[in-house]
N, C-alpha and C. Protein backbone atom coordinates (compact mmCIF):
# COMPACT_ATOMS: atom_id res chain seq x y z
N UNK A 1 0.84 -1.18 0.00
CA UNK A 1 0.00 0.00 0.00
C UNK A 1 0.89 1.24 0.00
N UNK A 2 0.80 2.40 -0.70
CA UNK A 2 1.53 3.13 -0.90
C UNK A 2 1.03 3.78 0.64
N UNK A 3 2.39 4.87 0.49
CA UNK A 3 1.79 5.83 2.01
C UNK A 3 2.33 7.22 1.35
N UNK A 4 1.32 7.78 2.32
CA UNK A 4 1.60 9.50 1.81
C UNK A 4 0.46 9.95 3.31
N UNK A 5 1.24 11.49 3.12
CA UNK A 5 1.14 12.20 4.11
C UNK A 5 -0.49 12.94 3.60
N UNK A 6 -1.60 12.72 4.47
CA UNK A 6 -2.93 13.14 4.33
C UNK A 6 -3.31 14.95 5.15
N UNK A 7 -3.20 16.25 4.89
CA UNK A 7 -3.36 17.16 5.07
C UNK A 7 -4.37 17.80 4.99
N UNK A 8 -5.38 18.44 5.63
CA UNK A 8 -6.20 19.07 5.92
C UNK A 8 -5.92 20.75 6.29
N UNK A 9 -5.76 21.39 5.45
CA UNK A 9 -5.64 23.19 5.40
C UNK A 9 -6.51 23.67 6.29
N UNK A 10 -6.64 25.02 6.90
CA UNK A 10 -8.25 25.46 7.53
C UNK A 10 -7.42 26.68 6.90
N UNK A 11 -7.53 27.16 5.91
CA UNK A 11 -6.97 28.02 5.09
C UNK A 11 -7.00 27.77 3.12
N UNK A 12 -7.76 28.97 2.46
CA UNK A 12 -6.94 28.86 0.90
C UNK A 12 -5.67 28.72 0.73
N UNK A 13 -5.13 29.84 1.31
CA UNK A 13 -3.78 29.94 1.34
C UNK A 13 -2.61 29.11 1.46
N UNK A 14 -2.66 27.97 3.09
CA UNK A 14 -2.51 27.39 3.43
C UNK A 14 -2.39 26.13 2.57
N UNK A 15 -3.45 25.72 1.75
CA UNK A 15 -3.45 24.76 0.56
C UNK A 15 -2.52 25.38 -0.28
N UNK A 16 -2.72 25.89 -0.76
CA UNK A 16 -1.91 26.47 -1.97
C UNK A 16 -0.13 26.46 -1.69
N UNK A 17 0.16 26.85 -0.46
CA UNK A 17 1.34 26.84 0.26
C UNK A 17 1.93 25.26 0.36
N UNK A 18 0.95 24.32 0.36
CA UNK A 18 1.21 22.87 0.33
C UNK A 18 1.64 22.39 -0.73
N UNK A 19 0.94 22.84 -1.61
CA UNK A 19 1.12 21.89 -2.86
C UNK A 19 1.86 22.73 -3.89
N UNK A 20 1.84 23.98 -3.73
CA UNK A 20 2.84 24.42 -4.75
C UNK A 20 4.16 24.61 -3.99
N UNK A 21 4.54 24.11 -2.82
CA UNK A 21 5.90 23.56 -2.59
C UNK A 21 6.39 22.48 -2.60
N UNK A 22 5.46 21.88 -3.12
CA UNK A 22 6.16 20.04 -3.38
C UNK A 22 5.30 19.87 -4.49
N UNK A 23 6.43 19.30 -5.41
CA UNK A 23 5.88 18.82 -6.67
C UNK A 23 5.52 17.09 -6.84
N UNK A 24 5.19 17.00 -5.65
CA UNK A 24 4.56 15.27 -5.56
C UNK A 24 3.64 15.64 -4.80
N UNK A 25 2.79 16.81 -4.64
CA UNK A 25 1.21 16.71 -3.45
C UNK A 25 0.25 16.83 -4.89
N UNK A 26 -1.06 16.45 -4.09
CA UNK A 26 -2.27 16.85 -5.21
C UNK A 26 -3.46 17.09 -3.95
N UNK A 27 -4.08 17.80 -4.93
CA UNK A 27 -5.39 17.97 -4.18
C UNK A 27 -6.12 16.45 -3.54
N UNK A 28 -7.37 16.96 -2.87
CA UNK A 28 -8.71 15.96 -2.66
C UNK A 28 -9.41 17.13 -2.32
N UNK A 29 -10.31 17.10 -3.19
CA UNK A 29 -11.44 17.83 -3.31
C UNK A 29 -12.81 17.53 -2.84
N UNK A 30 -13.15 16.16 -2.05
CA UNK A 30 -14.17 15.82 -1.66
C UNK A 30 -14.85 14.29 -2.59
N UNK A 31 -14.31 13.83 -3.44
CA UNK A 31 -14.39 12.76 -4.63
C UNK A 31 -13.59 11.74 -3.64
N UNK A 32 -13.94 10.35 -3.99
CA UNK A 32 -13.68 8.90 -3.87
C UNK A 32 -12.99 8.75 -5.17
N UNK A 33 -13.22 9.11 -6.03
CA UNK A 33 -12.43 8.86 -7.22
C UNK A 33 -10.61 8.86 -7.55
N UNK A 34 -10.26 10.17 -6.57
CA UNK A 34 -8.77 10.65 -6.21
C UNK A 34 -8.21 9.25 -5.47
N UNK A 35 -8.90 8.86 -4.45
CA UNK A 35 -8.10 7.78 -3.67
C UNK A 35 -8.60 6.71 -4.32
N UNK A 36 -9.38 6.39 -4.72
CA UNK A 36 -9.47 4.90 -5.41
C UNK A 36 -8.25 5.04 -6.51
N UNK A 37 -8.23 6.17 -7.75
CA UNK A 37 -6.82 5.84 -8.35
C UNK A 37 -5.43 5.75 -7.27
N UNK A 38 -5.66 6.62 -6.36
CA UNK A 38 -4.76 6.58 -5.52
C UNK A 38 -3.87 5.53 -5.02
N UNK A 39 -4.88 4.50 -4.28
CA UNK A 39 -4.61 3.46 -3.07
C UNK A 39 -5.07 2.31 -4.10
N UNK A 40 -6.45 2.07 -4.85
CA UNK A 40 -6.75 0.94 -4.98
C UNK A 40 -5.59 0.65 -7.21
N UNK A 41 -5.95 1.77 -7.90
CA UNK A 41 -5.37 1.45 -9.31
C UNK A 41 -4.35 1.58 -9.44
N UNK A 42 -3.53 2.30 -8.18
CA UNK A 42 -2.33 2.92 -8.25
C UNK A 42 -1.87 3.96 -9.60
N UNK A 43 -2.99 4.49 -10.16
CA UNK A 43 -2.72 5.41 -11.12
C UNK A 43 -1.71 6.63 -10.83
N UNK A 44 -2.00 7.38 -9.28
CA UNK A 44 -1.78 8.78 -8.72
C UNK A 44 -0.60 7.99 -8.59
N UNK A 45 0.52 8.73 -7.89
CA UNK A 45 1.35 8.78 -7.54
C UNK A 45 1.93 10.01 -6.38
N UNK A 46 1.51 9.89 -5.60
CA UNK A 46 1.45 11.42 -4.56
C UNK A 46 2.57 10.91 -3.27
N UNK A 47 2.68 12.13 -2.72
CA UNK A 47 3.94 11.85 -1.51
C UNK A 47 2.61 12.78 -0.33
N UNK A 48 1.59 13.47 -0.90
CA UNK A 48 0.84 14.17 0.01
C UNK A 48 -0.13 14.54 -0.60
N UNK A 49 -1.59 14.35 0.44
CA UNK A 49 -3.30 14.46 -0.19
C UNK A 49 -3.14 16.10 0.23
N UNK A 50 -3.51 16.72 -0.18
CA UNK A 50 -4.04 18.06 0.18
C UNK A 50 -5.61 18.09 0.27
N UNK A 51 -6.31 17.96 1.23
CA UNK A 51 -8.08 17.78 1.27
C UNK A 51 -8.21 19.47 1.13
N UNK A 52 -8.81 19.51 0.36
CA UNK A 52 -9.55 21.47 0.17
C UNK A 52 -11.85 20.91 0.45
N UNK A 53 -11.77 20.28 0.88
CA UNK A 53 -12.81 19.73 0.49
C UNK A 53 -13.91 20.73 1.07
N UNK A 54 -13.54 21.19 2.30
CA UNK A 54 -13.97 21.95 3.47
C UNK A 54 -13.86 23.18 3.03
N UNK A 55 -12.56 24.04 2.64
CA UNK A 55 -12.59 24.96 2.19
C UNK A 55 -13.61 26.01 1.69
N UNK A 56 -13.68 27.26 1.97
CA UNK A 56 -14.75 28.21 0.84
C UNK A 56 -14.50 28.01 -0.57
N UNK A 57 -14.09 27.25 -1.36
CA UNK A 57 -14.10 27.33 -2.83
C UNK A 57 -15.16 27.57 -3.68
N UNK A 58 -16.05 27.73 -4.42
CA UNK A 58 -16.98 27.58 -5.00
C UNK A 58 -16.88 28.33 -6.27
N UNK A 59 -17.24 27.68 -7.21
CA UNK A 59 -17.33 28.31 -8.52
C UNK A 59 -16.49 28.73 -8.94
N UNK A 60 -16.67 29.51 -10.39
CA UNK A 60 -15.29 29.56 -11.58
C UNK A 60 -16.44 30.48 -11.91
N UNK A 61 -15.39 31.98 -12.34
CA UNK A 61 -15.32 32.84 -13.28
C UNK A 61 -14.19 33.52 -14.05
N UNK A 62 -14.54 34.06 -15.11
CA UNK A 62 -13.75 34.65 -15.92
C UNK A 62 -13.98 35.93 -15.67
N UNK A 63 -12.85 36.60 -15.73
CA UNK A 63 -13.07 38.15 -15.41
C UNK A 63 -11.32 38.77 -16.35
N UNK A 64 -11.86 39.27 -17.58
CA UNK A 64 -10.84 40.37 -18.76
C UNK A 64 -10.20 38.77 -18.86
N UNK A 65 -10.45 37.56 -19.47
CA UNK A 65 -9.34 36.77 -19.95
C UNK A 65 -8.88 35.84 -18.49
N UNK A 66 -9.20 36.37 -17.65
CA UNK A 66 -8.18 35.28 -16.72
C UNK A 66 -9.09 34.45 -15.49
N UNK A 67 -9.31 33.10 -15.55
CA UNK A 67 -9.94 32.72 -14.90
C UNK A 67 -9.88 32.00 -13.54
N UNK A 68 -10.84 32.79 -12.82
CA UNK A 68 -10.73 32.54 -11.58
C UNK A 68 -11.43 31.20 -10.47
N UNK A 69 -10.83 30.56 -10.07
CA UNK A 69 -11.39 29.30 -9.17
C UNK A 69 -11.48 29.31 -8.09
N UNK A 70 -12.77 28.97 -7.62
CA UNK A 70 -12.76 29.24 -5.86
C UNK A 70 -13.83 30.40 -5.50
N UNK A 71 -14.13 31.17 -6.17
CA UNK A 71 -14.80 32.22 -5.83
C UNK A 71 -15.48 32.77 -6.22
């Protein structure tokens, strides 16, 4: 069974600070789908879950060309 370090943010920021300093984390967004490739197909390959699941994220807009996630 692979192992990796499972993280829970109480912060955007905080996430973002996770995973764009290691180039082996990925999100979990609230989906079974992430850890089933994860643990059961071994598709992922991660050293660390980042859960945003909880997070305020919601929705996607575009605003002049550049699009925004989370808010």
């Amino acid at each position: 069974m692979p192992t990796f370090d499972y993280v829970r943010p109480d912060d955007v920021a905080g996430a973002v600070a996770l995973v764009s300093g290691d180039p082996r984390a990925s999100y979990l967004a609230g989906g079974t789908t992430h850890l089933d490739l994860l643990l059961k197909d071994r598709v992922i390959e991660t050293d660390r879950v980042v859960d945003i699941g909880r997070l305020p994220l919601r929705g996607v807009s575009s605003d002049d060309g550049v699009l925004h996630a989370g808010r």
